[in-house]
Protein backbone atom coordinates (compact mmCIF):
# COMPACT_ATOMS: atom_id res chain seq x y z
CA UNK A 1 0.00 0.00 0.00
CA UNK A 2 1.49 3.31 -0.62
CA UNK A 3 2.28 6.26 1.63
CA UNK A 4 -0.44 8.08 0.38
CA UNK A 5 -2.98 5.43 0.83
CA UNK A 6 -2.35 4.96 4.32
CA UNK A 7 -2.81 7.96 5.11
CA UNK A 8 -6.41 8.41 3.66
CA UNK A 9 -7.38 5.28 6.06
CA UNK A 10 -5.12 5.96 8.81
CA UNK A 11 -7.03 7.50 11.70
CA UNK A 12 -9.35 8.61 13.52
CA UNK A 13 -10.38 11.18 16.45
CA UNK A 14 -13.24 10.19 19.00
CA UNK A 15 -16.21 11.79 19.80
CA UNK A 16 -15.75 15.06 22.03
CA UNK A 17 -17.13 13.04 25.25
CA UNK A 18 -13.27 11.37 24.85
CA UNK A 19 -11.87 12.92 28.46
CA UNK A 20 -8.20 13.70 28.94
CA UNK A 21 -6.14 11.80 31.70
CA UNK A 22 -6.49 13.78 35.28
CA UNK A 23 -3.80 11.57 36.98
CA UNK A 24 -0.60 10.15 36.07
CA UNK A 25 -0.74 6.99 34.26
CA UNK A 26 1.14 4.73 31.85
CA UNK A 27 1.17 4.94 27.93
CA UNK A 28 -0.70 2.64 26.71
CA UNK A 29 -1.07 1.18 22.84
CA UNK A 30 -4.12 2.47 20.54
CA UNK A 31 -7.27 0.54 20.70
CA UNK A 32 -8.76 0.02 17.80
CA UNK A 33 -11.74 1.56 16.26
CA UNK A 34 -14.36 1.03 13.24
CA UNK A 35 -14.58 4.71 12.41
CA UNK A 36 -12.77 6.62 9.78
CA UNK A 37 -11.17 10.32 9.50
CA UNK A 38 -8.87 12.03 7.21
CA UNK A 39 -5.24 12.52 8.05
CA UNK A 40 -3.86 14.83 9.53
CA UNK A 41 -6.27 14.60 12.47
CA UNK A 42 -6.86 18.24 13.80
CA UNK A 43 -5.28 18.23 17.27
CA UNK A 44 -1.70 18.09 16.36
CA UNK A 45 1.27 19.41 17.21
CA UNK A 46 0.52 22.42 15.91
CA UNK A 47 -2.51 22.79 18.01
CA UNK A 48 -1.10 22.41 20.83
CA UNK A 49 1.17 24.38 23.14
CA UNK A 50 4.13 22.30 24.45
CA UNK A 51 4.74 24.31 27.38
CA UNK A 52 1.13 25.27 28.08
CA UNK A 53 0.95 21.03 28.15
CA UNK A 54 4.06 20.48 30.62
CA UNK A 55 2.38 22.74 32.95
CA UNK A 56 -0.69 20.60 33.35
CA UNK A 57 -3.44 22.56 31.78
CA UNK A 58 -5.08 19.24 30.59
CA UNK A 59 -6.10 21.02 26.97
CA UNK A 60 -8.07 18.60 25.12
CA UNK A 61 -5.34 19.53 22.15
CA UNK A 62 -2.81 18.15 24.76
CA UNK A 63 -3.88 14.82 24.30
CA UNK A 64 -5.00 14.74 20.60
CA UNK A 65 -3.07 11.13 20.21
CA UNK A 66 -5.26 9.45 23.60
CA UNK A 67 -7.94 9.90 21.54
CA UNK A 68 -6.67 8.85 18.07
CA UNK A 69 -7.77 5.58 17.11
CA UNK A 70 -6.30 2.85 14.22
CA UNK A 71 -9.15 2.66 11.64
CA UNK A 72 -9.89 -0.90 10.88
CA UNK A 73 -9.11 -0.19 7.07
CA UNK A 74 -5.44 -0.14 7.89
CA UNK A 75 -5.73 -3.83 8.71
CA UNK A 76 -2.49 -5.85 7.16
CA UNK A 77 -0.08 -3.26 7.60
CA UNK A 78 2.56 -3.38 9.83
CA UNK A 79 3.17 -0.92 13.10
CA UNK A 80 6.25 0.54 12.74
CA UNK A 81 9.04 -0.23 15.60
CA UNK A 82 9.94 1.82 18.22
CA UNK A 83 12.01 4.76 17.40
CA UNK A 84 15.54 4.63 19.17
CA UNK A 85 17.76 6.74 20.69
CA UNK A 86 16.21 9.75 21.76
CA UNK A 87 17.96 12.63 23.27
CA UNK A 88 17.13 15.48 24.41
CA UNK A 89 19.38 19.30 24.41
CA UNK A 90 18.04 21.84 27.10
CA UNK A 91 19.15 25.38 26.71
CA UNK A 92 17.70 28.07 29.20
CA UNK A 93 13.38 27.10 28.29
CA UNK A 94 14.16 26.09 25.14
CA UNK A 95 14.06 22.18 24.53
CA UNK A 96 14.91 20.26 21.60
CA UNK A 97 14.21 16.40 20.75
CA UNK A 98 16.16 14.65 18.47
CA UNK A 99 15.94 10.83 17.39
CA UNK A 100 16.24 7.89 15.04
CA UNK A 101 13.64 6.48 12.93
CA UNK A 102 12.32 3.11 13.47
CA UNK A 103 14.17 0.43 11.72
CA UNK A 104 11.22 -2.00 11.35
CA UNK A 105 7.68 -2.10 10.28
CA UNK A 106 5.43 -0.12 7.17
CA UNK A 107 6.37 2.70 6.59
CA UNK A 108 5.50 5.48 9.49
CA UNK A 109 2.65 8.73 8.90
CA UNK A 110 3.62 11.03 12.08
CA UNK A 111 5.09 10.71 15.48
CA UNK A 112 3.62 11.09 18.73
CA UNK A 113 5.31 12.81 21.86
CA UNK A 114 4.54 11.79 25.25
CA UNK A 115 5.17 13.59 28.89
CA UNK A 116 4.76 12.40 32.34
CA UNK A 117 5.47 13.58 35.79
CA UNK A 118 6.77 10.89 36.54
CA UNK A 119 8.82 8.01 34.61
CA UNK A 120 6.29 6.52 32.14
CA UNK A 121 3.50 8.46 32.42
CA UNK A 122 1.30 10.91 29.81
CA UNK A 123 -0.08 12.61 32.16
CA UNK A 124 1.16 16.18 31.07
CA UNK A 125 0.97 15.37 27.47
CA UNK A 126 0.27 13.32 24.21
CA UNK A 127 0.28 14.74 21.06
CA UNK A 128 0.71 13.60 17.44
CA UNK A 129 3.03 15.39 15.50
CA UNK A 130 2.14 15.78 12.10
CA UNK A 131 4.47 15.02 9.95
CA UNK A 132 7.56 12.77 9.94
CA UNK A 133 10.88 14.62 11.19
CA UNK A 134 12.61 13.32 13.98
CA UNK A 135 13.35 16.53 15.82
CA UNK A 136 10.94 18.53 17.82
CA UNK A 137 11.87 22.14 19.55
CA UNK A 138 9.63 23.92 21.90
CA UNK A 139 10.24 27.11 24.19
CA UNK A 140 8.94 28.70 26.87
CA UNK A 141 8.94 25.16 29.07
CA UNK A 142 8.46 25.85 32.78
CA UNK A 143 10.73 24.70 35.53
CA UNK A 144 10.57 21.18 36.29
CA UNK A 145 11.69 17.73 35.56
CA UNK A 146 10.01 16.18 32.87
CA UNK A 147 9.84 12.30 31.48
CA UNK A 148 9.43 12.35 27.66
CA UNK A 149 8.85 9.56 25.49
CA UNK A 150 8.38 9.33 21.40
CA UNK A 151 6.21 6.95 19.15
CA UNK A 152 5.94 5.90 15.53
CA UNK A 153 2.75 5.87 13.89
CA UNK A 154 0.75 4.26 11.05
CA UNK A 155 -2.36 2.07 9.77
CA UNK A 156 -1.04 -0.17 11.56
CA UNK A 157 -1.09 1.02 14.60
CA UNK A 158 1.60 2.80 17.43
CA UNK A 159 4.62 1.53 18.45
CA UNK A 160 6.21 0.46 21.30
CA UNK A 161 7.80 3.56 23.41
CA UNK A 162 11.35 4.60 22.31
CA UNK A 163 13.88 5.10 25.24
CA UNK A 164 12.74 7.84 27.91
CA UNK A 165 14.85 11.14 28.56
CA UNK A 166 14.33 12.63 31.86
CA UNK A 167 13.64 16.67 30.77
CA UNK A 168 15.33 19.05 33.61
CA UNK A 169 14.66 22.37 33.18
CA UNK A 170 15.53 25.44 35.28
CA UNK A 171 16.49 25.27 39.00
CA UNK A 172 14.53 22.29 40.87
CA UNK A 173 15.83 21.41 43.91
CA UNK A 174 19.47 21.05 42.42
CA UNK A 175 21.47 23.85 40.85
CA UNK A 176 24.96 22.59 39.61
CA UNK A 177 26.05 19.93 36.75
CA UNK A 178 26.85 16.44 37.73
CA UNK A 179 29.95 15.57 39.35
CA UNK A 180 32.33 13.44 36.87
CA UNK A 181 31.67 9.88 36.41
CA UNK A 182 33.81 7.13 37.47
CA UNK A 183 35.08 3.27 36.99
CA UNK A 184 35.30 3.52 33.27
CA UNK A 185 36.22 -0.43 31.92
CA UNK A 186 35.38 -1.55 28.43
CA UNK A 187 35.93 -4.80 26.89
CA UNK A 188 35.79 -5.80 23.86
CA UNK A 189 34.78 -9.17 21.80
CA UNK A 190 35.31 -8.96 17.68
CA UNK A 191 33.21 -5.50 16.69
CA UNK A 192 31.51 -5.42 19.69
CA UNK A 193 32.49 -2.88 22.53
CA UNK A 194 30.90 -3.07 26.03
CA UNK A 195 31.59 0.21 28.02
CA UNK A 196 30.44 0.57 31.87
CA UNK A 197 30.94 3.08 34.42
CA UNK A 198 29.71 3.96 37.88
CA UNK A 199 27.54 7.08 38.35
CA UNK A 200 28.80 10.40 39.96
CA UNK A 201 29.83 10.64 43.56
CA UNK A 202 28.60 14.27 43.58
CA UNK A 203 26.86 17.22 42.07
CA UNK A 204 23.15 16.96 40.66
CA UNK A 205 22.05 13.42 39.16
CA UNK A 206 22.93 13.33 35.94
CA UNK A 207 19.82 12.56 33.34
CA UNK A 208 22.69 11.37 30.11
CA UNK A 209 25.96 11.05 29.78
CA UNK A 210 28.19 11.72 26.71
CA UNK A 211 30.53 9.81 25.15
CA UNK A 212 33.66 10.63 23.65
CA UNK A 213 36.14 8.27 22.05
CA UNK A 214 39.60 9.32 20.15
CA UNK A 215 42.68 8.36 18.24
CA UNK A 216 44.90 9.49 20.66
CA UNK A 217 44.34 10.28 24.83
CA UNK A 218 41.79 13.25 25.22
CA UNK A 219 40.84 13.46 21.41
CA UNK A 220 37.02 13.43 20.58
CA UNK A 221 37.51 12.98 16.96
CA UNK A 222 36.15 9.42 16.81
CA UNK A 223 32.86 9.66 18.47
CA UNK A 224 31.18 12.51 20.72
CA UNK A 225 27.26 11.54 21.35
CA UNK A 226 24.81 11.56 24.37
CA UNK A 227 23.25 8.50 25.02
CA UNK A 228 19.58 10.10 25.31
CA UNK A 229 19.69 8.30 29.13
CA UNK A 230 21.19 7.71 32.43
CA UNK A 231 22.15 4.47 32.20
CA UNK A 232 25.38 3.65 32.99
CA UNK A 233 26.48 0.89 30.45
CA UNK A 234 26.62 0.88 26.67
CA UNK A 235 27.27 -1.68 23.83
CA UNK A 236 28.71 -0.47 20.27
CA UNK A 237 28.70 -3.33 17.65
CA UNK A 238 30.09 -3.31 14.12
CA UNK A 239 32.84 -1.45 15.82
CA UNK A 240 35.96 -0.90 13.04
CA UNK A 241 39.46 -2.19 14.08
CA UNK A 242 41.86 -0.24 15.53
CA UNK A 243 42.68 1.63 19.14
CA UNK A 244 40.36 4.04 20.95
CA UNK A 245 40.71 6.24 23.86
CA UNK A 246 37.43 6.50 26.13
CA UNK A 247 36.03 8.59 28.38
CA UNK A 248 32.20 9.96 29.56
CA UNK A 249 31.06 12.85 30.94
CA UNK A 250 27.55 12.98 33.10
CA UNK A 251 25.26 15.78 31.73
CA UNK A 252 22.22 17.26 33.36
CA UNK A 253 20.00 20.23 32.87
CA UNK A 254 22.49 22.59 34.86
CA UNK A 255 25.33 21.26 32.49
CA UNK A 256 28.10 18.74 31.64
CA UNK A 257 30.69 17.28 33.86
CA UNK A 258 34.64 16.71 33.76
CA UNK A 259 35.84 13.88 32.20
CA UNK A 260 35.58 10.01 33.98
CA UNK A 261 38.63 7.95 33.66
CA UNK A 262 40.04 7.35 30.22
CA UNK A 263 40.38 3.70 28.94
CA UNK A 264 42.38 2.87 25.73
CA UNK A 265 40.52 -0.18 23.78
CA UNK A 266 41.94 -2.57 21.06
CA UNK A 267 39.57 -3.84 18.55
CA UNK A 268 40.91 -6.81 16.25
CA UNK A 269 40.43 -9.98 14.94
CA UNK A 270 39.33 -13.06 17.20
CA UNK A 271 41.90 -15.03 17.82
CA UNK A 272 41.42 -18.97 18.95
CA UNK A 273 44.39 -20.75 19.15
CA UNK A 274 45.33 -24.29 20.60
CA UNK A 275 45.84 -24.13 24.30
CA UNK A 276 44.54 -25.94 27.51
CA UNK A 277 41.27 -24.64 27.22
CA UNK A 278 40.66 -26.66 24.64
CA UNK A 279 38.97 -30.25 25.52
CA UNK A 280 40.24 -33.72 24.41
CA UNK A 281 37.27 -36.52 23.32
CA UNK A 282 34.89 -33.91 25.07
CA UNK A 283 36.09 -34.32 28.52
CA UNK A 284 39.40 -33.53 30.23
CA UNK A 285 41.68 -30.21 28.71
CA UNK A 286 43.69 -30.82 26.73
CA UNK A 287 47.87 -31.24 27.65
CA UNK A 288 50.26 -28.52 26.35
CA UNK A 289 53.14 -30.35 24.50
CA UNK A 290 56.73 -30.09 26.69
CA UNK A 291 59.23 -27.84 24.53
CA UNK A 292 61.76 -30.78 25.52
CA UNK A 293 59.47 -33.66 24.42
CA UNK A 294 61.36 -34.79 21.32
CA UNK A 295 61.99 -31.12 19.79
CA UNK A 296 62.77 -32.29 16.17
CA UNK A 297 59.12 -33.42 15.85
CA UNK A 298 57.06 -30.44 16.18
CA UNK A 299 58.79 -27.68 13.62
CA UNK A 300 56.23 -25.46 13.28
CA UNK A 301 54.88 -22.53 15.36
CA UNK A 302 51.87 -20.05 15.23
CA UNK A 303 51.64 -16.88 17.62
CA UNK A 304 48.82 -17.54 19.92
CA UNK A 305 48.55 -21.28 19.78
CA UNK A 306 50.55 -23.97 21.20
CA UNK A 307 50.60 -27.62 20.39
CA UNK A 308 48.38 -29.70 22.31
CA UNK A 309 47.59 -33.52 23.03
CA UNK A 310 46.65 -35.99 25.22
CA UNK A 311 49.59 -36.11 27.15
CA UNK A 312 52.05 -33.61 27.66
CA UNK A 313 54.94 -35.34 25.98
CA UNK A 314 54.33 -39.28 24.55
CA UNK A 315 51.70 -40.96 22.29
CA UNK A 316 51.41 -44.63 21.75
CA UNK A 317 51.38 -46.14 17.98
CA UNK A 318 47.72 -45.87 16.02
CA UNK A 319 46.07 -43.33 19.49
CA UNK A 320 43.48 -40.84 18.43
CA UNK A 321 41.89 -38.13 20.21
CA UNK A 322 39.28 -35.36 19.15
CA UNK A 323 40.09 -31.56 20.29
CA UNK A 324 37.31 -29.09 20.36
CA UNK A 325 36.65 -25.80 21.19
CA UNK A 326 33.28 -23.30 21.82
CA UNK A 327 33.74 -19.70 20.72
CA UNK A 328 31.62 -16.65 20.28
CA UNK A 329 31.87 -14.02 17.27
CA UNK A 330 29.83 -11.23 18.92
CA UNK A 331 30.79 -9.08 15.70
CA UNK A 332 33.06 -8.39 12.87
CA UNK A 333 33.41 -11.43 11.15
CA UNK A 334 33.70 -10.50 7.08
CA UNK A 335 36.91 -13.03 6.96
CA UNK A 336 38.41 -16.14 8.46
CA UNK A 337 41.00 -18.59 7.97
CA UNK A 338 41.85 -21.94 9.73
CA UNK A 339 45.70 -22.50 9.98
CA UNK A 340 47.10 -26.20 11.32
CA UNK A 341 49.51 -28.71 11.82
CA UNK A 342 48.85 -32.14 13.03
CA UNK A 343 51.16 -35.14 13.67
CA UNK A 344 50.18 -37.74 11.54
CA UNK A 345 47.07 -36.21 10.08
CA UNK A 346 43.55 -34.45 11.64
CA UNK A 347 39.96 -34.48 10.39
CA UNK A 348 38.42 -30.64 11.18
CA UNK A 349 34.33 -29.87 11.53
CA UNK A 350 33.34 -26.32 12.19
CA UNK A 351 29.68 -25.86 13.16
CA UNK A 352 28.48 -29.71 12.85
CA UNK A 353 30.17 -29.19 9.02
CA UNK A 354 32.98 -31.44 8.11
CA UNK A 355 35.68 -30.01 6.06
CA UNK A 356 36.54 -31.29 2.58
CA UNK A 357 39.88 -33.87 2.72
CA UNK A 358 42.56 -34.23 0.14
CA UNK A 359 45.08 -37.33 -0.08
CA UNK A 360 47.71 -37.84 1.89
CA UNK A 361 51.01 -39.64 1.08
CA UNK A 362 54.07 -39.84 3.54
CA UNK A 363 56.15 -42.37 5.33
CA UNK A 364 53.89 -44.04 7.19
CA UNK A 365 50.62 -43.19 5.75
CA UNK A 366 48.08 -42.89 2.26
CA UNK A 367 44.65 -41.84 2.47
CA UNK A 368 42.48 -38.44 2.72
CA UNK A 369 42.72 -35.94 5.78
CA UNK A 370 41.79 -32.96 5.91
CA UNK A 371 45.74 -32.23 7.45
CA UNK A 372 48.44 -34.12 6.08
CA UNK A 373 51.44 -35.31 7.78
CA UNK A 374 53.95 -33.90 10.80
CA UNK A 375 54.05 -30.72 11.35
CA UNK A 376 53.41 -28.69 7.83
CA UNK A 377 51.08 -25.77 8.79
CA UNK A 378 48.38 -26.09 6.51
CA UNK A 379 45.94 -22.55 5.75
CA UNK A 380 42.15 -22.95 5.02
CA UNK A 381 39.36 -20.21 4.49
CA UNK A 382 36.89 -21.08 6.37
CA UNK A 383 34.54 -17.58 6.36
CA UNK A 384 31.36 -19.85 4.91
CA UNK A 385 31.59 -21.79 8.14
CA UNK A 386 31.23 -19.31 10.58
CA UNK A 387 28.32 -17.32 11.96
CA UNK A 388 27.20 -14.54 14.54
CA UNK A 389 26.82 -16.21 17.77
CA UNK A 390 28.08 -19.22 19.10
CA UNK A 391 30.36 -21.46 17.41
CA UNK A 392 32.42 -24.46 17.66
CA UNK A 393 35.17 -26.51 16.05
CA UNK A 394 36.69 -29.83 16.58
CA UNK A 395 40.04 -31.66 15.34
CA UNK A 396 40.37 -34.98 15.56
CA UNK A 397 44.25 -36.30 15.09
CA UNK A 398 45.41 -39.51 14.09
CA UNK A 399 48.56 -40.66 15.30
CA UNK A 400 50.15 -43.55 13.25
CA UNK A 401 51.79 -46.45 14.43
CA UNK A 402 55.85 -46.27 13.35
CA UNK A 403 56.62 -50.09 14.22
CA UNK A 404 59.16 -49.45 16.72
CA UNK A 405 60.20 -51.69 19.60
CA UNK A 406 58.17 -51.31 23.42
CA UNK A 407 59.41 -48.19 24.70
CA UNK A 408 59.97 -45.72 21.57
CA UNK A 409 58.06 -43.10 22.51
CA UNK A 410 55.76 -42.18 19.23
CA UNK A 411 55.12 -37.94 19.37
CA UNK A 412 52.02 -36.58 18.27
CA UNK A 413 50.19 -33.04 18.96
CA UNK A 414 48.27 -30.49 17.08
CA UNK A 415 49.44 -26.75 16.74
CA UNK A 416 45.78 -24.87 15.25
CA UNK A 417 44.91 -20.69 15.44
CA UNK A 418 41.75 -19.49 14.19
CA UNK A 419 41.39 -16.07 13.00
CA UNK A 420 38.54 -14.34 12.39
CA UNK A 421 38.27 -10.64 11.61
């Protein structure tokens, strides 16, 4: 259906014996309706006052979206998501909303704007906003705190809430910015960055806090953003390699903070390399290899990994064991390769999928592995194998009997690193 289409069978408004709210309550979604009006209903945004609606004048045009209804005609399309990341800039009585669009769901008609008294409640106001912009300014707002909310709108009905963004204006109570925050840690798994930092100690409570990330310590020239709320954690995905310097600042209606604690963060490939965390035959971990256990056997090296069996030096003729290993790509993830060495030859699944085996021919052995023979390090792509999420791979090794008298101690190990980036 197009955008024009909904909109002649979006919505409706109610009969004038529709009352506005006289006590705080929570949003709730649009019930639906059998009538029909023509868009844009008549109490919007433009009808209504902002401030005149933050100070609690209850105005019918205050709550134009309580009583707008989804007309039945709008049935198979799709309510939008909720919009995201709303934030909110207060400058003397002068507000300004700004936001993101939802990323799911028909296509949207308007927006509506809800304020409380208190943390989810409409109670001061609930307007539709005609039109689709995702930035509102209004002046003249009162002192107070305020709790302000934003939803997306179609045939299909409202959306969930987006986040909430507590709305301080003038002197309540508390006068001066937020003290600095504190604790700043981050960690970081592939693209994915996980910041979290502890609220501050003093000042006025801050209602956001700002970001700021760098190329080098106290540069902002990576990322500078308020995170629309007062929580005091954030996740970044898709994150690009390379080193950042971190710090936040608390914000409030009064004004922004010092800096927190800088933290320098690292963002490259996923590595998984052959160690002790890795299991043998789905049990006990596995044995690191002694550097003095017959040192002309194992040849090869890889940063990261070390080889690995059983046992931390001796094998006996024709033993086999399976080595696996759970992993999680949280992010990133456009390449990966699979580099090994085995001693006699290993069979490798990734993800329940076996990978393909050419022929071996040595010494000792002919047939098809997917590694062949000793210690060669062998290099596979293996990007098709992986996925977001949890993963898992597993090697079994095949050690080969030499025909040497009791007591000849027969080496085998696998050296394997995983990179992913």
């Amino acid at each position: 259906m197009k955008h024009a289409a909904l909109a002649a069978v979006l919505l409706c408004v109610l009969a004038a014996g529709c009352a506005s709210p006289s006590a705080p309550s929570t949003s709730s979604a649009l019930a639906p309706t059998m009538a029909q009006a023509a868009w844009p209903p008549p109490l919007g945004i433009g009808a209504a006052d902002f401030a005149v609606c933050l100070r609690g004048s209850q105005e019918p045009a205050c709550f134009s979206a309580a009583r707008l209804q989804t007309s039945a005609i709008g049935a198979g399309v799709i309510a939008p998501g909720a919009p995201n990341r709303l934030n909110v800039m207060v400058t003397g009585n002068s507000v300004t909303f700004v936001w993101n669009a939802p990323t799911s769901g028909d296509a949207i008609l308007a927006y509506i704007v809800e304020a409380g008294s208190v943390s989810g409640a409409a109670d001061l106001a609930n307007i539709v906003m005609n039109g689709t912009a995702t930035t509102f300014s209004a002046s003249g707002i009162g002192a107070g705190t305020y709790f302000v909310r934003v939803r997306a709108l179609n045939a299909g009905g409202g959306s969930p809430p987006s986040n909430e963004v507590v709305v301080v204006v003038g002197s309540i109570g508390c006068t001066s910015a937020p003290g600095a925050p504190g604790g700043l840690s981050g960690s970081v798994n592939g693209g994915t960055v996980t910041l979290v930092w502890t609220p501050p100690a003093g000042g006025c409570a801050p209602t956001s806090y700002t970001l700021q990330a760098g190329s080098a310590p106290g540069l902002s020239n990576l990322a500078n953003f308020n995170t629309g709320n007062s929580a005091t954690t954030y996740v970044a995905s898709g994150v690009g390699q390379g080193t950042y310097f971190v710090r936040v600042h608390a914000v409030n209606g009064n004004g922004t903070s010092g800096p927190s604690n800088e933290v320098s963060l690292t963002v490259g490939p996923i590595i998984v390399g052959t160690d002790a965390t890795w299991s043998v035959d789905n049990g006990r971990p596995a044995a690191l290899v002694d550097a003095d256990c017959i040192p002309f056997t194992w040849g090869s090296t890889l940063a990261s990994a070390q080889w690995i069996w059983s046992s931390p030096c001796t094998a006996t003729d024709a033993e086999r064991h399976t080595f696996s290993k759970q992993f999680v790509i949280s992010g990133g993830g456009a390449s990966a390769r699979l580099e090994a060495a085995a001693d006699n030859v290993a069979f490798v699944t990734i993800n329940g999928q076996r990978m393909p085996t050419t022929l071996c021919i040595d010494y000792y052995n002919m047939g098809d592995a997917t590694i062949c023979g000793y210690s060669r390090v062998s290099t596979f792509d293996v990007t098709g194998l992986l996925r977001t999420g949890q993963n898992s791979i597993s090697i079994e090794v095949r050690n080969f009997p030499v025909g040497m008298p009791p007591g000849w101690r027969n080496p085998a190990g696998l050296l394997a690193r995983l990179t992913i980036q």
